[in-house]
Protein backbone atom coordinates (compact mmCIF):
# COMPACT_ATOMS: atom_id res chain seq x y z
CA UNK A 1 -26.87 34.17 -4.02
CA UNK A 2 -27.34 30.87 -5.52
CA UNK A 3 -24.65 31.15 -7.70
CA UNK A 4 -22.28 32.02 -4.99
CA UNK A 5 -23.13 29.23 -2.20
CA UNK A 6 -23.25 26.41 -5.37
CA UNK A 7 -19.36 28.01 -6.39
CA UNK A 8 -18.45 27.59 -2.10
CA UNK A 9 -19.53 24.44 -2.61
CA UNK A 10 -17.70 23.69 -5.77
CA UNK A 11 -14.18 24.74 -4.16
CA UNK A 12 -15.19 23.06 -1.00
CA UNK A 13 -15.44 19.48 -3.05
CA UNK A 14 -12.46 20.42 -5.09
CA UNK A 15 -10.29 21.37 -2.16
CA UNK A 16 -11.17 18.09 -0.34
CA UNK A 17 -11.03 15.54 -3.38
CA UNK A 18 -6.93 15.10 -2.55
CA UNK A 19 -7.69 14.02 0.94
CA UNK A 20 -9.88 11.19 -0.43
CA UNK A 21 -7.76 9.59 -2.91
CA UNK A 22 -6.50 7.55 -1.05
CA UNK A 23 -2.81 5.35 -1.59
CA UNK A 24 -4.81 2.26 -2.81
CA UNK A 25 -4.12 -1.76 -4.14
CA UNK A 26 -5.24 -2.37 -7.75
CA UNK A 27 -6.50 -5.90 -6.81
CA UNK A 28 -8.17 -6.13 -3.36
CA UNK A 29 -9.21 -9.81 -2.65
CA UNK A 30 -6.11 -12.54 -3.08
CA UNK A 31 -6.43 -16.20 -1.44
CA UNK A 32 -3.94 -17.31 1.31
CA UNK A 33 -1.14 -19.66 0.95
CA UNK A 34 -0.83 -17.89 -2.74
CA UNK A 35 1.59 -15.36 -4.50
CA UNK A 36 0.00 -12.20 -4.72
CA UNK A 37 0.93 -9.03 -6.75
CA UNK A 38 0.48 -6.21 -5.22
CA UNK A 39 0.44 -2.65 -7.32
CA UNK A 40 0.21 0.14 -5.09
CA UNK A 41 -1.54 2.67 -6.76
CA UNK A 42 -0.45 6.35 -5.34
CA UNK A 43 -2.80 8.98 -6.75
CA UNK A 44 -1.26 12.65 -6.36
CA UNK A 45 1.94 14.20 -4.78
CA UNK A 46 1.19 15.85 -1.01
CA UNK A 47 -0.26 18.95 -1.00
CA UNK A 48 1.17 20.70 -4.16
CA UNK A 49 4.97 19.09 -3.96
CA UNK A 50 6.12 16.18 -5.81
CA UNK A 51 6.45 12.71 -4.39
CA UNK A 52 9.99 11.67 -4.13
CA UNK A 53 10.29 8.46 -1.84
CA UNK A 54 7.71 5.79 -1.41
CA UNK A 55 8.23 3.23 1.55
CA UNK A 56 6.03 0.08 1.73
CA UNK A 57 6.29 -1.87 5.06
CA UNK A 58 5.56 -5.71 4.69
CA UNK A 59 3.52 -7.34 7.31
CA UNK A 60 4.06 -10.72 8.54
CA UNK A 61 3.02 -13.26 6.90
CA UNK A 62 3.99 -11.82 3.75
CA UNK A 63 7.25 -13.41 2.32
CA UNK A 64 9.36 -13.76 -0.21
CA UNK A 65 8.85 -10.19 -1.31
CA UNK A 66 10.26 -9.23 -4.44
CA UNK A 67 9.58 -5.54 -5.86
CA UNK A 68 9.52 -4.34 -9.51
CA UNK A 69 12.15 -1.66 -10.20
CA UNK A 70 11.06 1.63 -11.64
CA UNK A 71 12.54 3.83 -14.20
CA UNK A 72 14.01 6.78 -12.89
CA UNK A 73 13.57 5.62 -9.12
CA UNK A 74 16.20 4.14 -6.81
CA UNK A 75 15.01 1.30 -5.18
CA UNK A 76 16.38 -0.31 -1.92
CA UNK A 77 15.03 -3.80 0.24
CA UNK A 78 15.57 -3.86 4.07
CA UNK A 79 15.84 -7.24 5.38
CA UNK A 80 15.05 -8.63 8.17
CA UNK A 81 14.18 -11.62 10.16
CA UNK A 82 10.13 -13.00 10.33
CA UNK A 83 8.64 -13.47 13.50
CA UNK A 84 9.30 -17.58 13.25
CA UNK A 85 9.98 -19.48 10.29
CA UNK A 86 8.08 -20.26 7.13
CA UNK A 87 7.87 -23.41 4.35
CA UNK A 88 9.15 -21.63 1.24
CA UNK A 89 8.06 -24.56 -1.62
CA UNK A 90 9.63 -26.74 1.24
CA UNK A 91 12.35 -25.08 2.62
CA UNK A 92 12.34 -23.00 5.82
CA UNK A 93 12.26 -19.51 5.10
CA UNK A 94 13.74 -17.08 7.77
CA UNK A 95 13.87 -13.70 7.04
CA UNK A 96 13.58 -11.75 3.81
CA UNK A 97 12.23 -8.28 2.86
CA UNK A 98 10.69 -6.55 5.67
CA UNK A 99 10.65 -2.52 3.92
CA UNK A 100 10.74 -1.61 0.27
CA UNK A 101 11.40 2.05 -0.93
CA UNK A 102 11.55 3.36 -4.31
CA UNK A 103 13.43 6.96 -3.63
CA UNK A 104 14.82 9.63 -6.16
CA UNK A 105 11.94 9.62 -8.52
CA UNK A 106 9.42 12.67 -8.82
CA UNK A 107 5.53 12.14 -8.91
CA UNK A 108 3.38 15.56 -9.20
CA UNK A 109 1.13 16.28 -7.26
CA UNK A 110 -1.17 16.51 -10.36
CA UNK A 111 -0.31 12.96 -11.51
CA UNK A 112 -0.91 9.06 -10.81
CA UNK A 113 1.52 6.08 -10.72
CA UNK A 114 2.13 2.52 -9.54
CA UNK A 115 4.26 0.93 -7.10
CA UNK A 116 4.95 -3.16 -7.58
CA UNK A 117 5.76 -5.78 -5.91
CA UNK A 118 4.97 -9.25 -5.18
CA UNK A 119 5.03 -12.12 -2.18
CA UNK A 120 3.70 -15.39 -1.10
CA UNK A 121 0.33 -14.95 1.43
CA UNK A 122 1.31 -17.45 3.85
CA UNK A 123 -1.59 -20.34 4.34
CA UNK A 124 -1.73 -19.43 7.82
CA UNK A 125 -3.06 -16.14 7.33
CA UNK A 126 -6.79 -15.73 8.66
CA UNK A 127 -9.61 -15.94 5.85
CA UNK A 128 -12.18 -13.75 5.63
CA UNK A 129 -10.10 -11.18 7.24
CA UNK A 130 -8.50 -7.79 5.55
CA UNK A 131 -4.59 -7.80 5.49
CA UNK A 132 -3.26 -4.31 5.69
CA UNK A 133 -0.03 -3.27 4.06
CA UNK A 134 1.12 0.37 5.45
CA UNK A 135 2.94 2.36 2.95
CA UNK A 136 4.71 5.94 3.15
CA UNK A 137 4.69 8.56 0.33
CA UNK A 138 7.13 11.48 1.32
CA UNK A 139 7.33 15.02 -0.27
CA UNK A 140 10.39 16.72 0.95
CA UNK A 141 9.38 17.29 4.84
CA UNK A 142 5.87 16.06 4.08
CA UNK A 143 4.39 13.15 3.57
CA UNK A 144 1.22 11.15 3.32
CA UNK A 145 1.42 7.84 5.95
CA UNK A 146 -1.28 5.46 4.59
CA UNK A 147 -0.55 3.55 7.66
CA UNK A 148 -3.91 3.65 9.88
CA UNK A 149 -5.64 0.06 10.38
CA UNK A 150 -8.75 0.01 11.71
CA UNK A 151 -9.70 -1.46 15.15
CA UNK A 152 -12.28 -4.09 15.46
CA UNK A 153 -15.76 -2.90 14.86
CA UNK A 154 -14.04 0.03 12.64
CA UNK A 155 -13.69 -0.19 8.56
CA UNK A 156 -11.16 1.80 6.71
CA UNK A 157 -14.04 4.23 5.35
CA UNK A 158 -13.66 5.24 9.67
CA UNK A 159 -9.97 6.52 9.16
CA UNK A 160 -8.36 9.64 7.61
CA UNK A 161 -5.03 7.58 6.11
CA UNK A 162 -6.13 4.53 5.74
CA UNK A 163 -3.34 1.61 4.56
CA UNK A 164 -4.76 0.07 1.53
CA UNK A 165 -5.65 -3.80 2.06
CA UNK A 166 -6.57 -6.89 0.14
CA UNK A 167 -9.29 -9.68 1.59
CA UNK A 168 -7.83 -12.50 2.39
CA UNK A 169 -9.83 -15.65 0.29
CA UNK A 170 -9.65 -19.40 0.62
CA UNK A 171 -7.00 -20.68 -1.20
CA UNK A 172 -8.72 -23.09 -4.09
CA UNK A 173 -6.02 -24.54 -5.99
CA UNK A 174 -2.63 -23.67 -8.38
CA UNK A 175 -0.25 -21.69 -7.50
């Protein structure tokens, strides 16, 4: 009898390890007014198919947005124009890349990979405070949307699909 209800458990904590890895940054604190990289870390396919197109929306705030091409993945920038316009090493800056997606590629659903890019934090951005930065994994007709911020009083530990987001620091000096 033992044996049995430790085995349900067993499948019951392997069936339900997918739904907690969550899409996740590699480096989770960054200061404002800074250029941040951002590696997107996507963990496993959705639920048994291969990944195939992974969109990351940028927020506000971050510009300049320039994302690392990936071997054996298409990758397209939608542009777009910011809310109002920001000093870009002192010249007004716009619009710029509001969506990347890396398409055509194939990540198992038993395997890991990363997802690059990198922007400037603008200095306006509110320390102390978690920026969120929703991104998309699709499988065919699925998909996983890592797009769920949490409300005030919440944390992302609250929320099934969390998006993955960095702390925003004081900015200290350099670049």
């Amino acid at each position: 009898m033992l044996k049995t209800i430790l085995s349900a458990a067993a499948l019951v904590a392997l069936g339900t390890g997918g739904a907690l890895a969550h899409a996740t940054l590699e480096k989770t604190e960054a200061a404002v007014g800074s250029t941040y990289k951002a590696v997107f870390r996507v963990p496993h396919g959705c639920d048994g198919k291969p990944t195939n197109v992974v969109r990351v929306q940028i927020p506000e705030g971050f510009i300049a947005v320039k994302p690392m091409p990936k071997a054996g993945w298409t990758l397209e920038k939608v542009r777009g124009a910011y809310a109002r316009s920001y000093d870009y090493h002192g010249k007004p800056m716009t619009e710029g890349v509001k969506e990347v997606i890396w398409s055509g590629g194939s990540l198992a659903d038993d395997e890991y990979d990363e997802f690059i890019l990198r922007g400037k934090l603008t200095a306006d951005l509110p320390v102390g405070t978690t920026f969120y930065i929703p991104i998309v994994q699709e499988c065919g007709a699925a998909a996983e949307r890592w797009i769920e911020i949490p409300a005030e009083g919440q944390s992302s530990d609250d929320l099934e699909m969390p998006a993955p987001g960095v702390k925003l620091l004081e900015k200290t000096g350099g670049h």
